[in-house]
C-alpha atoms as a PDB file:
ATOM      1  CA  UNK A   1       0.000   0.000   0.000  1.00  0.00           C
ATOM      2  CA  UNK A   2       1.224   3.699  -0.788  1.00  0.00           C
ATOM      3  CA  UNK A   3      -0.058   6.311   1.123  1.00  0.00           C
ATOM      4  CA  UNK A   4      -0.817   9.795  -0.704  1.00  0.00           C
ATOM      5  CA  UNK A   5      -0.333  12.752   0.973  1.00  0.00           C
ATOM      6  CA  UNK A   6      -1.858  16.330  -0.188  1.00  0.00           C
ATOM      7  CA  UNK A   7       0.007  19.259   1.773  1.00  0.00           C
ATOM      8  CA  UNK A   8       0.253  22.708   1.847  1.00  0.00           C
ATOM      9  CA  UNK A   9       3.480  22.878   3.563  1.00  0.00           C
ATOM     10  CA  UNK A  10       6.579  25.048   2.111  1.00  0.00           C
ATOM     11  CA  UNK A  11       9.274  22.897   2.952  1.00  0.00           C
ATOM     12  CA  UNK A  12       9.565  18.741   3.866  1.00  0.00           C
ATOM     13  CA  UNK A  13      12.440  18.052   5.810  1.00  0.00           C
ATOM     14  CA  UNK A  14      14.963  14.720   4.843  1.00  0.00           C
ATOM     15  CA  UNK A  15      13.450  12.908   8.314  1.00  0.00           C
ATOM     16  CA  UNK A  16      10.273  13.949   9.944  1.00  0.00           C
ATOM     17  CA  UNK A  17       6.523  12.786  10.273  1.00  0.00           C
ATOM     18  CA  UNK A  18       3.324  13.766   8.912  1.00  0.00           C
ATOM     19  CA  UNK A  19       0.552  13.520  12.346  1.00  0.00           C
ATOM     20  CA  UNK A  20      -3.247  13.607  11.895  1.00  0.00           C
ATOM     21  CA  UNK A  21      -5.373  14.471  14.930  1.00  0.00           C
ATOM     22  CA  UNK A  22      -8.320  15.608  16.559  1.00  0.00           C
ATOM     23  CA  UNK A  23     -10.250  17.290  13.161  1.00  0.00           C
ATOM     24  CA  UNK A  24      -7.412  16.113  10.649  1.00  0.00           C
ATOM     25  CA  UNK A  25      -7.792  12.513  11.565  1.00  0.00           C
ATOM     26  CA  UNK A  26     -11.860  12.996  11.635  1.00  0.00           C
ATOM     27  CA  UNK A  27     -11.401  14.346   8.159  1.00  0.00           C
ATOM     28  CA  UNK A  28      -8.969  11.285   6.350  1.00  0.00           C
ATOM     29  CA  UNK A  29      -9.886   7.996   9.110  1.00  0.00           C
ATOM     30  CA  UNK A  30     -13.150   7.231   6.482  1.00  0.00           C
ATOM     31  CA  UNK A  31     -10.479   7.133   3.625  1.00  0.00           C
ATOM     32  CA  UNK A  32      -8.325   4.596   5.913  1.00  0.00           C
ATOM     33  CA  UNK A  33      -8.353   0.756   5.416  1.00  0.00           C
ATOM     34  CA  UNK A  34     -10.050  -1.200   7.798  1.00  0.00           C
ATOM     35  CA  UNK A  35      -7.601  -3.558   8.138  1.00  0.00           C
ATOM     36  CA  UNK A  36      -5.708  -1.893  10.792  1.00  0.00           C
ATOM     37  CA  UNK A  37      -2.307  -4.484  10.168  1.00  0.00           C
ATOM     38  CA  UNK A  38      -2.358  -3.099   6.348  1.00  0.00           C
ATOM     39  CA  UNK A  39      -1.963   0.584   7.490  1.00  0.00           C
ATOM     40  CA  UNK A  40       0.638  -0.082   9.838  1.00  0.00           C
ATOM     41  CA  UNK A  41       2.511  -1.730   7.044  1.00  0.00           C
ATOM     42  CA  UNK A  42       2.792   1.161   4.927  1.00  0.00           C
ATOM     43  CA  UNK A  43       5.974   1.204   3.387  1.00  0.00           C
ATOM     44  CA  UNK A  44       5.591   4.180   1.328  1.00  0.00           C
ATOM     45  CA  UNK A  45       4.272   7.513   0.546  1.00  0.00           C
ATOM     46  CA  UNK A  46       3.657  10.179  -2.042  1.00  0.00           C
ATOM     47  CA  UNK A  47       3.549  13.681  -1.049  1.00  0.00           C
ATOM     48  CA  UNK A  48       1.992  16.063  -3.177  1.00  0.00           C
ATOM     49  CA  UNK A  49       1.487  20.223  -3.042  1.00  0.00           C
ATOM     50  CA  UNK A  50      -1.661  21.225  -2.854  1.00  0.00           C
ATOM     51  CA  UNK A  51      -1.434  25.114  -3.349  1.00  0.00           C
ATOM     52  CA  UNK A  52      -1.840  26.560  -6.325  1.00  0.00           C
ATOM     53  CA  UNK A  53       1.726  28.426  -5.903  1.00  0.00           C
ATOM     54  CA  UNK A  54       3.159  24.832  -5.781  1.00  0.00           C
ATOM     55  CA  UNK A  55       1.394  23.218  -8.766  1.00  0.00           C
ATOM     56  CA  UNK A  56       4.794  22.965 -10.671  1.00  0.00           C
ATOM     57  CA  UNK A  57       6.858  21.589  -7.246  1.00  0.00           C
ATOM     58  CA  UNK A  58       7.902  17.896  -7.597  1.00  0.00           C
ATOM     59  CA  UNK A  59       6.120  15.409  -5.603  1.00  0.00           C
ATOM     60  CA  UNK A  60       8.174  13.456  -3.212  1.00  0.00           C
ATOM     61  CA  UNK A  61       8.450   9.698  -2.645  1.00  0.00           C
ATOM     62  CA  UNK A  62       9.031   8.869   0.703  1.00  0.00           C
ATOM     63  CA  UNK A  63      10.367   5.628   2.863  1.00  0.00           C
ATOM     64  CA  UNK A  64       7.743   5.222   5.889  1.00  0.00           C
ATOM     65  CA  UNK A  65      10.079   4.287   8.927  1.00  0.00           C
ATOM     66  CA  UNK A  66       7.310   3.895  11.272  1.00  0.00           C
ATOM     67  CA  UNK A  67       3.349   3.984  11.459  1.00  0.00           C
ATOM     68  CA  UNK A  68       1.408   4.704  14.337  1.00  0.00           C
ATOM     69  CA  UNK A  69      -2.394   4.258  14.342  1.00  0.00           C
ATOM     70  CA  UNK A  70      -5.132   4.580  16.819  1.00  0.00           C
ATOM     71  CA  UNK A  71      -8.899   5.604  17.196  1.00  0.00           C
ATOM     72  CA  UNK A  72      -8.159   8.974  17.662  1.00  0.00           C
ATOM     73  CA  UNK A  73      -4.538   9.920  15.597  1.00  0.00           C
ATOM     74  CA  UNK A  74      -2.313   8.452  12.334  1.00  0.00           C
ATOM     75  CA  UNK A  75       1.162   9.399  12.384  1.00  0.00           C
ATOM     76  CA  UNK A  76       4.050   8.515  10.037  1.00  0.00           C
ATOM     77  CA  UNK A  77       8.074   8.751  10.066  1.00  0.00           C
ATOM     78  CA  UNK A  78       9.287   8.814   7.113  1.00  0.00           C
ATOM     79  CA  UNK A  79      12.331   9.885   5.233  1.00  0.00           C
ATOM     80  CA  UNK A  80      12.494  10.845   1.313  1.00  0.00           C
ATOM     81  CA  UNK A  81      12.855   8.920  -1.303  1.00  0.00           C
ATOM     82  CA  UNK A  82      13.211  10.612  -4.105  1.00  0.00           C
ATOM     83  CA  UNK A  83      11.405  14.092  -5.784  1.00  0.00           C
ATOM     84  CA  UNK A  84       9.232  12.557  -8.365  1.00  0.00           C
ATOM     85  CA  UNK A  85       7.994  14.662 -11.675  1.00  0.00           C
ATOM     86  CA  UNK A  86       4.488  13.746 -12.315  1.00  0.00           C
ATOM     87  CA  UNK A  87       4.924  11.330 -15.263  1.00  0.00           C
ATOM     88  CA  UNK A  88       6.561   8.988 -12.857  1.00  0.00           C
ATOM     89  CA  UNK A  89       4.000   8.884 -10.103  1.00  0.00           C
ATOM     90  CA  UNK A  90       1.804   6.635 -12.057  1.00  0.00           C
ATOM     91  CA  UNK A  91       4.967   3.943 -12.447  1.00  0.00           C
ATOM     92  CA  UNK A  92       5.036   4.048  -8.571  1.00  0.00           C
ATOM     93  CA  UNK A  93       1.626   3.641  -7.856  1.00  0.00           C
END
């Protein structure tokens, strides 16, 4: 499974996480699998930019270190990949 992430963040640092709670988490946990072993073997994500100032910014692959996943919050560590042009997200998905 590859997770896709929209964001409206400037910058993504090498080694960080992305955390979803309280109205975030309300707002993606319908989207989630059910399967709660299958999301906390995500291996991989996609971040893309969601403002319009970023439509021409590379999306980036990432390496998902860890996944923690409850009731009430998702959060990922991750690390990048690779910047991917948009032509080559549809050979990693």
């Amino acid at each position: 499974m590859i997770f896709i992430i929209s964001t409206s963040k400037d910058f993504i640092p090498d080694n960080n996480s992305f955390y979803w709670g309280s109205k975030y988490f309300d707002g993606i946990k319908n989207y989630l699998s059910e399967n709660k072993n299958e999301i906390l073997s995500i291996q991989s994500a996609i971040i893309y930019f969601n403002k319009a100032s970023d439509k021409d910014k590379d999306s980036i692959l990432l390496k998902v270190n860890s996944v923690y996943f409850t009731d009430t919050y998702l959060k990922i560590n991750y690390s990048i990949n690779k910047n991917l042009v948009s032509r080559h997200i549809c050979n990693v998905v």
